[in-house]
Protein backbone atom coordinates (compact mmCIF):
# COMPACT_ATOMS: atom_id res chain seq x y z
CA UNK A 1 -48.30 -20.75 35.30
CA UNK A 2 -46.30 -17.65 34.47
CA UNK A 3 -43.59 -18.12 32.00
CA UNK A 4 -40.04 -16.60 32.76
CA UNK A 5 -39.04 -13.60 30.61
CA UNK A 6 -36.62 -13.94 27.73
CA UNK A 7 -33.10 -13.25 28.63
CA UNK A 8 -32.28 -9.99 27.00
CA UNK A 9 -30.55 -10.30 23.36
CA UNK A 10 -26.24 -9.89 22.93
CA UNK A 11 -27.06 -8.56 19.38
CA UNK A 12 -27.73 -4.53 19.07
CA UNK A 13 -28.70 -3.85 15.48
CA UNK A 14 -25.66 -1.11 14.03
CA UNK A 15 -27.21 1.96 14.20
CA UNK A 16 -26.03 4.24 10.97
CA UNK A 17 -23.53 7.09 11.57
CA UNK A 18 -24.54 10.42 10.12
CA UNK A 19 -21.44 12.94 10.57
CA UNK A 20 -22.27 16.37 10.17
CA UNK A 21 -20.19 18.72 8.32
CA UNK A 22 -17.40 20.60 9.92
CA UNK A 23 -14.49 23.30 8.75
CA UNK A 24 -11.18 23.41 10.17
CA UNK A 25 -7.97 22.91 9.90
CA UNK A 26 -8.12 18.86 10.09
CA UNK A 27 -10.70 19.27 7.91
CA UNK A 28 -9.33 21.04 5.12
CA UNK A 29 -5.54 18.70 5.78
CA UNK A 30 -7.94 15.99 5.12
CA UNK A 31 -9.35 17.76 1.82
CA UNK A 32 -6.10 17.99 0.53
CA UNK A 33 -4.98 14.59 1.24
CA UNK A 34 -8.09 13.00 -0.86
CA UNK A 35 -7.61 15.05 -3.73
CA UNK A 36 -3.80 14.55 -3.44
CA UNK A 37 -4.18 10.64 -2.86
CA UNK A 38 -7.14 9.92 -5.45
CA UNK A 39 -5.34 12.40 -8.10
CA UNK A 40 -2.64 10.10 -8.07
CA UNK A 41 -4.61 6.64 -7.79
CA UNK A 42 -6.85 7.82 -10.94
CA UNK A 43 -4.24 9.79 -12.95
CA UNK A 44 -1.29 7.88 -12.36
CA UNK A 45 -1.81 5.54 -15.34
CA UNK A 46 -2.36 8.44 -17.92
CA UNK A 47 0.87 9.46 -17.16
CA UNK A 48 3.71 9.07 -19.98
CA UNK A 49 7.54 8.16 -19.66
CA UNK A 50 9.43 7.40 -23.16
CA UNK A 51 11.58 4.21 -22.89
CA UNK A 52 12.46 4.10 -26.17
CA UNK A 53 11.45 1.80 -28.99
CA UNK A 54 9.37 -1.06 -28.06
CA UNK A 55 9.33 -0.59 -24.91
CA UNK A 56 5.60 0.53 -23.00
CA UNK A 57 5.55 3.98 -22.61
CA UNK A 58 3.14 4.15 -19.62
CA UNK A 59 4.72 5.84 -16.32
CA UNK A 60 3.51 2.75 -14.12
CA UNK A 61 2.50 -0.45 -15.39
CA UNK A 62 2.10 -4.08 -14.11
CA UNK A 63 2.99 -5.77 -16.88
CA UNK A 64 1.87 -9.45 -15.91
CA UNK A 65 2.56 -10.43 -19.49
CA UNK A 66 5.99 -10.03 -20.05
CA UNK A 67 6.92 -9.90 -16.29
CA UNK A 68 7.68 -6.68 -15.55
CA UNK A 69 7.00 -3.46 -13.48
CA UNK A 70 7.46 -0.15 -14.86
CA UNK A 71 7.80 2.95 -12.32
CA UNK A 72 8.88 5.57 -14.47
CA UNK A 73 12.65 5.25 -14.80
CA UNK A 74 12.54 2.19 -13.49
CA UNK A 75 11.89 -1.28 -14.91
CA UNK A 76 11.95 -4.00 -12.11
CA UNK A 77 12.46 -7.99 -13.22
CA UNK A 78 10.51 -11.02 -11.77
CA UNK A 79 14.14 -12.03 -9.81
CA UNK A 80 14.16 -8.81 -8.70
CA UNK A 81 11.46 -9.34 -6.32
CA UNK A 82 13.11 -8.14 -3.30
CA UNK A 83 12.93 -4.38 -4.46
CA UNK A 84 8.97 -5.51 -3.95
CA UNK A 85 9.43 -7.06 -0.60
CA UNK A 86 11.74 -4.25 0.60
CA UNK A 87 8.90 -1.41 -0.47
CA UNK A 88 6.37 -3.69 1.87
CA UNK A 89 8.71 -3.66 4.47
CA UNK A 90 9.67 0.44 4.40
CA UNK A 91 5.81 0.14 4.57
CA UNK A 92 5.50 -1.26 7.47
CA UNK A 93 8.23 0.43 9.19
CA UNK A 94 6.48 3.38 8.32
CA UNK A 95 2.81 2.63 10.01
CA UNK A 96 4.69 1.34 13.20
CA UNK A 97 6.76 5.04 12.80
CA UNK A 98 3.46 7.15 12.48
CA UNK A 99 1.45 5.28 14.78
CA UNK A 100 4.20 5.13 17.32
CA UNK A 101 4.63 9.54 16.94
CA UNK A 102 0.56 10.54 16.02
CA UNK A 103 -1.24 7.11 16.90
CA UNK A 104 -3.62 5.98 13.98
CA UNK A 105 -2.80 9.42 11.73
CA UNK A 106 -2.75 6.96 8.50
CA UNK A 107 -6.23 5.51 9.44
CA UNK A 108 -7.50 9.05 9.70
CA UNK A 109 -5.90 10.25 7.01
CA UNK A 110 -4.35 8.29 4.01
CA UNK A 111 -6.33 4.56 4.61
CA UNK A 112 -8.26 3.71 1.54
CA UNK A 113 -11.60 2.97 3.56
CA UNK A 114 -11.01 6.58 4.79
CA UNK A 115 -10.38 8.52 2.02
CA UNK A 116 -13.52 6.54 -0.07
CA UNK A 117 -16.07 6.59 2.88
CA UNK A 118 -14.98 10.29 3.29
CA UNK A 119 -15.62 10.70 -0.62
CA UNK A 120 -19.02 9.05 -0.33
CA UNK A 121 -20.41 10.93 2.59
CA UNK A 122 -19.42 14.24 0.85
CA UNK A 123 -21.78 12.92 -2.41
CA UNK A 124 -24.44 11.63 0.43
CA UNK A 125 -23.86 15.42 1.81
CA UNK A 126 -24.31 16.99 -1.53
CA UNK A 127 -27.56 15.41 -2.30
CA UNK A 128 -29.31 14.48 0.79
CA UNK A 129 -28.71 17.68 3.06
CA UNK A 130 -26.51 17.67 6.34
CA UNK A 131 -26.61 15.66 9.80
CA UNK A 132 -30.33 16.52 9.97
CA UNK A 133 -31.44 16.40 6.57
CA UNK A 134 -29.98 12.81 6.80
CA UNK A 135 -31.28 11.53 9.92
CA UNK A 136 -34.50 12.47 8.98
CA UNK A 137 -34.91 10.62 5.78
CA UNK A 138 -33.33 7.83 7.58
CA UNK A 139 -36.01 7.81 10.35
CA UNK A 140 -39.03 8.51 7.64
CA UNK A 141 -40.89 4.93 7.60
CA UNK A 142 -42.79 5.71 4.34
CA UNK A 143 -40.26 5.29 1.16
CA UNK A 144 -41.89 8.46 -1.21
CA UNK A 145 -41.16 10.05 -4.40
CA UNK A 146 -39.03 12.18 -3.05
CA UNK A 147 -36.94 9.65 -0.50
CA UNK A 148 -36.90 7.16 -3.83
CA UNK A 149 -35.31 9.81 -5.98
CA UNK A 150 -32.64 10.74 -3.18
CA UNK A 151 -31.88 7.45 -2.34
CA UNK A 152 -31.56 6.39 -6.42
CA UNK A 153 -29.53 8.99 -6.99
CA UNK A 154 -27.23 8.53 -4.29
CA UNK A 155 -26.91 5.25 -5.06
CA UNK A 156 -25.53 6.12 -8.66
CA UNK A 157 -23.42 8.46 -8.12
CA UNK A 158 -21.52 6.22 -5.58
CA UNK A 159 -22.04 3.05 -8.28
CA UNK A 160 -19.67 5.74 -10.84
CA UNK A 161 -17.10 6.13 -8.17
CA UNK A 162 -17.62 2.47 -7.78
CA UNK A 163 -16.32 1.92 -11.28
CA UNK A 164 -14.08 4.70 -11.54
CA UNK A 165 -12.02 2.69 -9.32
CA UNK A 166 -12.74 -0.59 -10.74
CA UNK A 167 -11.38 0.98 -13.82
CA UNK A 168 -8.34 3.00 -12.55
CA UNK A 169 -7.44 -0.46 -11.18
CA UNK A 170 -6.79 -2.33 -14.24
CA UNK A 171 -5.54 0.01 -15.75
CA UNK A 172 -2.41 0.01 -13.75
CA UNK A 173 -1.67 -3.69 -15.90
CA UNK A 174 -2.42 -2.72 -18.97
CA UNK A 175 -2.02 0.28 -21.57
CA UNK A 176 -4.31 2.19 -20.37
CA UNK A 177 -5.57 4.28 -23.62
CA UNK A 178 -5.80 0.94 -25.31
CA UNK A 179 -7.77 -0.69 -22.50
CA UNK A 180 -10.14 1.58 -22.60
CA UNK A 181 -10.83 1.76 -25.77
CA UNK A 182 -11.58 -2.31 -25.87
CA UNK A 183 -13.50 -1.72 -22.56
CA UNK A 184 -15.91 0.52 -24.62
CA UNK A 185 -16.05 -1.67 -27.35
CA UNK A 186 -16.15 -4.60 -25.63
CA UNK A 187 -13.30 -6.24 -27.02
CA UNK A 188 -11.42 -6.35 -23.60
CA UNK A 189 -10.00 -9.44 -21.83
CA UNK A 190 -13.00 -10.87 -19.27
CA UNK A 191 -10.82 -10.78 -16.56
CA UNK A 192 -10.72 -7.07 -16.80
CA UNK A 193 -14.18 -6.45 -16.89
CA UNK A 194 -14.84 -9.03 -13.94
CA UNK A 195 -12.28 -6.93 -11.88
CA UNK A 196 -13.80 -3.92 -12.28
CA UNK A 197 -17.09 -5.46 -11.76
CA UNK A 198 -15.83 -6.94 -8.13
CA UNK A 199 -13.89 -3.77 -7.27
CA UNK A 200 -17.18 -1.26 -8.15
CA UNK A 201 -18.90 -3.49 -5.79
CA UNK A 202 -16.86 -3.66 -3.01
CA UNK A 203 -16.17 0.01 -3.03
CA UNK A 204 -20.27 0.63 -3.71
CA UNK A 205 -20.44 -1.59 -0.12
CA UNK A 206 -17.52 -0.51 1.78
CA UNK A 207 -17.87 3.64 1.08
CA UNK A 208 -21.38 3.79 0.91
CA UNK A 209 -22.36 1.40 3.63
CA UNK A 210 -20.17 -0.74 5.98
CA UNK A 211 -18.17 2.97 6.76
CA UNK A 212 -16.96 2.77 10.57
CA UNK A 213 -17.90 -1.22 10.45
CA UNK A 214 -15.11 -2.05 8.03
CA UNK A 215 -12.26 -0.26 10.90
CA UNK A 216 -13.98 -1.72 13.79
CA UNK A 217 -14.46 -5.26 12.36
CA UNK A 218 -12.38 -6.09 9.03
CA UNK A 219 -9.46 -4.17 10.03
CA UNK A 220 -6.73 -5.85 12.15
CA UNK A 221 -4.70 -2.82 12.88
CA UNK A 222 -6.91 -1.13 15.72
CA UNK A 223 -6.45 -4.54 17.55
CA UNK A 224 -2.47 -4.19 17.36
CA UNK A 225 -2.09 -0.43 17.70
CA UNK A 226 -1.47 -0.52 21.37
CA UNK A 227 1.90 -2.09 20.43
CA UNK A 228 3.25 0.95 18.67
CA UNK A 229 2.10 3.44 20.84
CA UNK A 230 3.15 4.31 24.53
CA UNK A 231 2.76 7.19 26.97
CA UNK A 232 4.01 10.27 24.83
CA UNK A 233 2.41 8.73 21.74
CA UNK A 234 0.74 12.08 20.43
CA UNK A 235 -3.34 11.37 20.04
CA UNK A 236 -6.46 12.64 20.51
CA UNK A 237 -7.51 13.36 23.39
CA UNK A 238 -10.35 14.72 25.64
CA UNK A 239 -9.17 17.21 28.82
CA UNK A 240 -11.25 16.25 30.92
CA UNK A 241 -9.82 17.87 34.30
CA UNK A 242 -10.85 21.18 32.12
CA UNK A 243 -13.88 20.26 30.67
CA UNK A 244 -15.61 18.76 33.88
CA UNK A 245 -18.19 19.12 35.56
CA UNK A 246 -19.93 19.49 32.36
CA UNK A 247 -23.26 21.35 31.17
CA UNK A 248 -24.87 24.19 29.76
CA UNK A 249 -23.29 27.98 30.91
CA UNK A 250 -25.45 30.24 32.50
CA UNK A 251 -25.22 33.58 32.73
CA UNK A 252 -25.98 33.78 36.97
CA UNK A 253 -24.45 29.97 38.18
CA UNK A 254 -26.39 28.65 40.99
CA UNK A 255 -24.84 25.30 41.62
CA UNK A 256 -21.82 23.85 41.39
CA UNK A 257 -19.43 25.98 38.46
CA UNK A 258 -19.18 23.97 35.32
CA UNK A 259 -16.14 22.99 33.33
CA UNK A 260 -15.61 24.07 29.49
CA UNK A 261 -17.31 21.49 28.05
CA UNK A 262 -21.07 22.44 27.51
CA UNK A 263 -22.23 18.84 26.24
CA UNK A 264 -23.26 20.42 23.13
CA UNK A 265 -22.33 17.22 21.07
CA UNK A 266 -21.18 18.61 18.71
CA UNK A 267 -17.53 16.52 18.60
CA UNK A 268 -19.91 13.61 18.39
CA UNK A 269 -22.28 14.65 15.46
CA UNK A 270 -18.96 15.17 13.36
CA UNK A 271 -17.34 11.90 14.28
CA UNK A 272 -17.36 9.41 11.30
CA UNK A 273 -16.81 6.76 13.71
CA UNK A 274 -19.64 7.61 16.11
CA UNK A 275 -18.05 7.90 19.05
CA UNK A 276 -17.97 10.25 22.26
CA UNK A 277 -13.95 10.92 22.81
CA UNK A 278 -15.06 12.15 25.67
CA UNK A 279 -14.82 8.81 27.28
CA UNK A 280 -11.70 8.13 26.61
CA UNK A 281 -8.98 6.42 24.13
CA UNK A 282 -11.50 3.93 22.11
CA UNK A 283 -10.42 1.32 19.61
CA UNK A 284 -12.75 2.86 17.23
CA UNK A 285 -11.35 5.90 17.01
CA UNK A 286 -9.44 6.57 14.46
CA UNK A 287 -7.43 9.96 15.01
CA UNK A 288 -9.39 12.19 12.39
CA UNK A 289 -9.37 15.38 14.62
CA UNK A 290 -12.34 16.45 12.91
CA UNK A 291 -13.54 16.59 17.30
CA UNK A 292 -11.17 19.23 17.16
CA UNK A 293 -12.37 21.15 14.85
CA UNK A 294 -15.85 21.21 15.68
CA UNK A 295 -14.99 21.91 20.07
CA UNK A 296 -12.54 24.71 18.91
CA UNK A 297 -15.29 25.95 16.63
CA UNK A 298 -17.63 25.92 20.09
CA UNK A 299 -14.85 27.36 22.08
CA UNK A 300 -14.54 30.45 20.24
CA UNK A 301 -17.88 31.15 20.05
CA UNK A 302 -18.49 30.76 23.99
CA UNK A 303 -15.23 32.52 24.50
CA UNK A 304 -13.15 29.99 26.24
CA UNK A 305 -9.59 28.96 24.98
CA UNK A 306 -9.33 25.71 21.99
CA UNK A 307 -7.73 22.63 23.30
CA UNK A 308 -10.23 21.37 25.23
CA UNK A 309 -10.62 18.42 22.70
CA UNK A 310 -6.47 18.14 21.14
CA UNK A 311 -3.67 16.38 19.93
CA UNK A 312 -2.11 15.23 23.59
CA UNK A 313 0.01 12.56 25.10
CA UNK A 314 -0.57 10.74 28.33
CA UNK A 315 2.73 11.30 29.93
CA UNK A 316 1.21 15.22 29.88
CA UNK A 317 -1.75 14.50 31.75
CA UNK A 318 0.08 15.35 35.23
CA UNK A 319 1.82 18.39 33.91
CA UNK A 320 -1.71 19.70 32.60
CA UNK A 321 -3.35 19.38 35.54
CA UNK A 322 -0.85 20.61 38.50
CA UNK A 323 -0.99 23.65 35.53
CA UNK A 324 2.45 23.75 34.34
CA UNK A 325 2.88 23.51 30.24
CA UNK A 326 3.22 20.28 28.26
CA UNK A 327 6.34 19.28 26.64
CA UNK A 328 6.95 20.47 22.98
CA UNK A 329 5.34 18.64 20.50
CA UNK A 330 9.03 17.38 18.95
CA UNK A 331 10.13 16.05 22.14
CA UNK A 332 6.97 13.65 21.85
CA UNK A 333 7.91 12.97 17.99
CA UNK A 334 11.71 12.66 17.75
CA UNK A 335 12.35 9.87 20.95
CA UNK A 336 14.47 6.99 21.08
CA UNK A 337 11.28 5.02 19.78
CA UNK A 338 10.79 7.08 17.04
CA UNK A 339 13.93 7.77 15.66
CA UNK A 340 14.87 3.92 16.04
CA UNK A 341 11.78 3.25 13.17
CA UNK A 342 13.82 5.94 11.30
CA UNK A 343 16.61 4.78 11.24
CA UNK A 344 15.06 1.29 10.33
CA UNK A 345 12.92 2.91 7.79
CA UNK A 346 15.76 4.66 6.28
CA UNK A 347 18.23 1.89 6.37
CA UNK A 348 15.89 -0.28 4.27
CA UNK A 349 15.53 2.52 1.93
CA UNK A 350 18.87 3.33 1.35
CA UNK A 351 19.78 -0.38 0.91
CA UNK A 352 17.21 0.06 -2.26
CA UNK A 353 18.38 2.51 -3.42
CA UNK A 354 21.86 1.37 -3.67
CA UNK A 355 20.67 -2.30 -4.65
CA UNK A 356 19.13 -0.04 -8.11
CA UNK A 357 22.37 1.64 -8.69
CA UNK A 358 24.48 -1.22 -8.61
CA UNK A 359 21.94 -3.64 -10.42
CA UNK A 360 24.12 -5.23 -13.92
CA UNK A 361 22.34 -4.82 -17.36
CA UNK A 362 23.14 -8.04 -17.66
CA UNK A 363 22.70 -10.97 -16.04
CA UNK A 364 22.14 -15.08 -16.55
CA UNK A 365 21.26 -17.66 -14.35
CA UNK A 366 22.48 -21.62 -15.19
CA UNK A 367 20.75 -24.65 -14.54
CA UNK A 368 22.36 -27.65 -15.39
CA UNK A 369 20.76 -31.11 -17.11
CA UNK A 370 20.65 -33.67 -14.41
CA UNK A 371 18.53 -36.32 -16.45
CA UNK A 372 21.41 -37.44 -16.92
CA UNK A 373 24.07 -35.97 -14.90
CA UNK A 374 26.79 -36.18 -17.63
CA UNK A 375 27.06 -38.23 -21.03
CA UNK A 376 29.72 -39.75 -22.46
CA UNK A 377 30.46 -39.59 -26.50
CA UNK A 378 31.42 -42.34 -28.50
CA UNK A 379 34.97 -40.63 -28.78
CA UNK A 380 35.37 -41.11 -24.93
CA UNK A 381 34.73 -36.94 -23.82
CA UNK A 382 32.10 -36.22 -20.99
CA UNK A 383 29.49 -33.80 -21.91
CA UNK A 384 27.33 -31.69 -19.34
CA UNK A 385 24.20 -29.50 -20.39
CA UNK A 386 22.72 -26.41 -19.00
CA UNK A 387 20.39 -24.50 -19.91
CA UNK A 388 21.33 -20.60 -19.40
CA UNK A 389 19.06 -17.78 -19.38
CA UNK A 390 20.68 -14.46 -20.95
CA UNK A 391 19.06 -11.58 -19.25
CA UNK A 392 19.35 -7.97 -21.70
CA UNK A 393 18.37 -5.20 -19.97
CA UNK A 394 19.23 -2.90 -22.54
CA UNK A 395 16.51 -1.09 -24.85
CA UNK A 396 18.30 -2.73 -27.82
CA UNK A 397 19.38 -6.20 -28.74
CA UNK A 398 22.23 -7.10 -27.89
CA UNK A 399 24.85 -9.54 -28.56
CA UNK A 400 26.61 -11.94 -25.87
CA UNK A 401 29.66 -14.19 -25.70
CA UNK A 402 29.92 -17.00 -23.25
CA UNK A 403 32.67 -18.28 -22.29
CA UNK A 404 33.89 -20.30 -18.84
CA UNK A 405 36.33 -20.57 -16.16
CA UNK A 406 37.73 -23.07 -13.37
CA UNK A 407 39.11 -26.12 -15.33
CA UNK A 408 41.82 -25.50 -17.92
CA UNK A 409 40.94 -27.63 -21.90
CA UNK A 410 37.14 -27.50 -21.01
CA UNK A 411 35.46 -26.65 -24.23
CA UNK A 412 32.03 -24.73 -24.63
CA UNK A 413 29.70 -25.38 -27.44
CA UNK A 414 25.99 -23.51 -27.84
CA UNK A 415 23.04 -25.68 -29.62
CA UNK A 416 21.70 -23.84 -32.45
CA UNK A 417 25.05 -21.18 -32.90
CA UNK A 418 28.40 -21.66 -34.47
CA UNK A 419 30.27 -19.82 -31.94
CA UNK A 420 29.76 -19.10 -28.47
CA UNK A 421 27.76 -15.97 -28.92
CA UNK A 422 24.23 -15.29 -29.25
CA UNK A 423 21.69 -12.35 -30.04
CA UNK A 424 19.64 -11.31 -27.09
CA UNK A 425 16.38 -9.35 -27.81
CA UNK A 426 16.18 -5.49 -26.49
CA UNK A 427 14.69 -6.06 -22.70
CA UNK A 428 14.27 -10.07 -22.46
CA UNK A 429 15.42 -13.09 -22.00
CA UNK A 430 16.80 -15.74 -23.75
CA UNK A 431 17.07 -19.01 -23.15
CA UNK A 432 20.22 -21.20 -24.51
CA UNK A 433 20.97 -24.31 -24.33
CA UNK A 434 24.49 -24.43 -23.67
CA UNK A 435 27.07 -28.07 -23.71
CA UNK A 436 30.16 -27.73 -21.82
CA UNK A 437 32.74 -30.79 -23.31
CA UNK A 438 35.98 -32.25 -21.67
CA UNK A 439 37.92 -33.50 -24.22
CA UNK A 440 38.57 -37.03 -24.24
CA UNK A 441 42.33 -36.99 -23.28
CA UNK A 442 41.11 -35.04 -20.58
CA UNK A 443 38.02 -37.03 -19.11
CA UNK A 444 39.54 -39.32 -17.33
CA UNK A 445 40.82 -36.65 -14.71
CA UNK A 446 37.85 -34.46 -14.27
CA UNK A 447 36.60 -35.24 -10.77
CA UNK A 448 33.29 -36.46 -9.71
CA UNK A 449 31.80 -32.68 -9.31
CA UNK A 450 34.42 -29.71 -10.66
CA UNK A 451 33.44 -26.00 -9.89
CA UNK A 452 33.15 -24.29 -12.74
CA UNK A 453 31.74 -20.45 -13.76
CA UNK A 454 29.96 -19.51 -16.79
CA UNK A 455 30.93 -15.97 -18.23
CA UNK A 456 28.80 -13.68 -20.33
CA UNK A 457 29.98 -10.32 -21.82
CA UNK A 458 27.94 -7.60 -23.37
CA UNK A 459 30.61 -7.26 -26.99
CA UNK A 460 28.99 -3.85 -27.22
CA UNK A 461 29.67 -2.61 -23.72
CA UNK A 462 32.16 -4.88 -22.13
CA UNK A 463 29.83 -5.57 -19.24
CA UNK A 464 30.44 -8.86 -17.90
CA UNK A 465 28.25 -12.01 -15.32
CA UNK A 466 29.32 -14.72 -14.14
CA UNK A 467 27.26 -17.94 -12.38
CA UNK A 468 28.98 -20.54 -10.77
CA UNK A 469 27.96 -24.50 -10.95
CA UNK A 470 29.68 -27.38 -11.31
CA UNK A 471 30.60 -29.95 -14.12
CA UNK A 472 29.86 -33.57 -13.65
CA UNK A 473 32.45 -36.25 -14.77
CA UNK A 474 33.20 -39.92 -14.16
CA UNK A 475 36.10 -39.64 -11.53
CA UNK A 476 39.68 -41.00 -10.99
C-alpha cells in the first residue's frame, strides 16, 4: 500500500541578503547621515559644558544618582518629568510627520537597526569582497583556511563595534573619562560592565545577522505605517506603465517592443531588504532609495531617461500615464495632513520651550503628617507637621525663609533651626521638617480643615514659592 505524500512544509528557511554596493545620491545622503548620527551617539559624552563648581561638567549625562539630566545648559529635575514625556511625544509627532510626507524615510535613514546593519555590511564589504565575493563564500560547503580567517575576522571587527556601543552607552550615566578609566582597571560598577556586555551582543546579533529580519519581524512600525500615509504620501515607487513589457534590448526588435526596464536586477542585488520593488509597495521595504540609485545608474548607461524606479505618489499614477507631469514635489509635502503634524509638532515644542523659560529656581513641595492628623500640647495649641522639601536650583547654596499665609496668629516653627530659615545646598534638595502651631487662645476656632500656603523666599534673590495645603484643627 502506497503511502500519501507529506503535505508540503509552511516554514521556508530565511535565505541571507547580500546587497551589493551602489553610488548615488541616496547613497552618499545615507553616508552622511551614519557618520553624522554615530558621531554624535559616540562623541556626545566627551563633550564638555562648565556648570560651575561641583556641578558635573559633562555636556549630557544621566545622572541616576543624584536624579538628574544634564543637556548642556540644561539641568532637568525628577518632577520635571514632563519635559521627558513632551520630547517622546514631539517624537512621535515627528515619525507620523515624515512618514505621512516621505513614507518610512526614518527607517531608511536615521533607525538604529539601519544605520548599524548598514555599518556592518560596509565592514562585511571591506573584508569579504562585494555581492559576489559574498555569495560565494556563503554557498562554499567546505569551511577552509581561508573562509575561517574571513569569517573570524569579520566576526571581530563587528564584536568592537559591538562594544563600542556597549560602551558609548554607559557612558551617557556616568563621567565618562572616569568610567573608563575604572572600566580598564576593572574597578567599575558590575552593572556597567553587564550593560555593555548585553548591548555588544545584541548589536553583534542584530547588525551582523538578523539585518532585514529585525524590520520585518521585531519592528511594529511597518505594521502601522499604512495609517500615516495616504495617496500623495511621497515613496518609492516602481513605473511600471514605463518599464513594461520588460526584457533585454536588442539592437533589431522582433517581437513585441519592450519597456525601460531590462530585468537586469540590479535594484534587487542592492536592496538591503531583499526585495523586488518592482512588485509593488511591500511592507518590507523600507524607503532606502538605494533602487534608485542603482536603475538610474542602468538608465544612463542604456541611454534612457532616470525615474523609472523614483520617489512618487499614488495620486500621480493617472497623470503619469495619460503623459501629463506630476504635481510638484511640495504640493505632496506641505498638505493639510502634513502641516496639521506641524503644527502639532511645533505646538508641543514651543510649549517646552516656554515651560524652561518660566521654570522657578526655586521650588518646595509640602506633605503634611497625617499619623496623626493634628496634636494637641499640654498648653491647649494644635500643632500640624509637614515635611517640606526645599528645592535650590542655584549652583550655590542658598539660604531660604519660610513663612505662611491664609489664617491670621498661626505660628511657624522649623525642627532643628532657631528661626524659620534654613541653608539649602548648591543644586539639591532639602528636606525640613516644618510644625505649623495655633496658639492656644486661638485653637478653639480653627476649623476642622483651614487652607493654608507655605511661602519660601530665596533672601539672596527675592525669588519666592508657594504650596498650598491645609491645617488640621479640632473644630467649633
Amino acid at each position: 500500500m502506497s503511502q500519501s505524500p507529506s503535505p508540503p512544509s509552511l516554514f521556508s528557511s530565511r535565505e541571507p541578503v547580500f546587497p551589493r554596493r551602489v553610488s548615488g545620491k541616496f547613497r552618499n545622503l545615507k553616508w552622511g547621515i551614519m557618520a553624522v548620527t554615530l558621531g554624535i551617539y559616540y562623541l556626545m559624552p566627551w563633550l564638555r559644558w562648565d556648570r560651575g563648581l561641583n556641578l558635573p561638567d559633562q555636556a549630557v549625562l544621566v545622572d541616576l544618582a543624584n536624579r538628574r539630566f544634564y543637556f548642556l545648559w540644561i539641568e532637568i529635575w525628577p518632577h520635571e518629568f514632563y519635559f521627558v514625556a513632551g520630547l517622546l511625544i514631539m517624537a512621535g509627532l515627528g515619525l507620523f510627520l515624515f512618514t505621512s510626507a516621505l513614507g518610512r524615510v526614518w527607517c531608511g535613514y536615521a533607525c538604529p537597526q539601519t544605520v548599524w546593519t548598514d555599518l556592518f555590511i560596509l565592514v562585511e564589504r571591506w573584508i569579504e569582497g562585494d555581492r559576489n565575493a559574498r555569495l560565494k563564500l556563503h554557498r562554499q560547503s567546505t569551511m577552509d583556511l581561508r573562509k575561517a580567517r574571513l569569517r573570524v575576522t569579520k566576526w571581530v571587527v563587528w564584536l568592537l563595534i559591538g562594544l563600542a556601543t556597549g560602551g558609548a552607552w554607559v557612558f551617557y550615566f556616568a563621567d565618562a573619562p572616569t568610567l573608563l578609566t575604572n572600566l580598564i582597571s576593572g574597578t567599575a560598577h558590575p552593572v556597567a560592565y553587564t550593560t555593555m556586555a548585553i548591548l555588544t551582543l545584541t548589536t553583534f546579533f542584530f547588525g551582523g545577522f538578523a539585518r532585514e529580519q529585525i524590520c520585518i519581524y521585531a519592528c511594529p512600525w511597518p505594521r502601522i505605517q499604512a495609517a500615516m500615509m495616504d495617496e500623495d504620501t511621497l515613496t518609492v515607487g516602481y513605473r511600471h506603465w514605463r518599464g513594461e513589457p520588460r526584457g533585454k534590448h536588442r539592437k533589431v526588435e522582433t517581437e513585441t517592443p519592450k519597456g525601460d526596464c531590462i530585468d537586469c536586477m540590479a535594484c534587487v542585488n542592492v536592496c538591503p531588504m531583499g526585495i523586488d520593488i518592482r512588485d509593488g509597495q511591500q511592507m518590507e521595504c523600507i524607503t532606502c532609495a538605494l533602487c534608485i540609485d542603482a536603475c538610474d545608474d542602468v538608465m544612463d548607461k542604456i541611454g534612457k531617461p532616470r525615474g523609472l524606479i523614483d520617489y512618487m505618489a499614488l495620486s500621480d499614477e493617472t497623470r503619469e500615464q495619460a503623459g501629463d507631469a506630476p504635481r510638484s514635489v511640495w504640493k505632496h509635502v506641505f498638505r493639510p495632513r502634513t502641516l496639521f503634524y506641524s503644527v502639532l509638532w511645533a505646538g508641543v515644542g514651543l510649549a517646552m520651550v516656554y515651560a524652561l523659560f518660566i521654570r522657578p529656581e526655586v521650588d518646595l513641595t509640602v506633605a503634611p503628617v497625617r499619623n496623626p492628623t493634628f496634636v494637641v500640647l499640654s498648653d491647649g495649641s494644635i500643632r500640624n507637621t509637614y515635611d517640606v522639601r526645599l528645592r535650590n536650583k542655584h549652583g550655590e547654596a542658598r539660604e531660604f525663609a519660610l513663612s505662611l499665609t491664609g489664617v491670621d496668629g498661626l505660628l511657624i516653627e522649623l525642627e532643628s533651626q532657631d528661626d524659620a530659615t534654613v541653608m539649602v545646598p548648591a543644586d539639591a534638595a532639602k528636606l525640613q521638617r516644618v510644625y505649623i502651631v495655633a496658639p492656644k487662645g486661638q485653637a478653639a476656632a480653627v476649623a476642622d480643615s483651614t487652607d493654608i500656603r507655605i511661602w519660601v523666599e530665596d533672601l539672596i534673590s527675592g525669588e519666592r514659592a508657594n504650596k498650598r495645603t491645609n491645617f488640621n484643627g479640632k473644630g467649633q
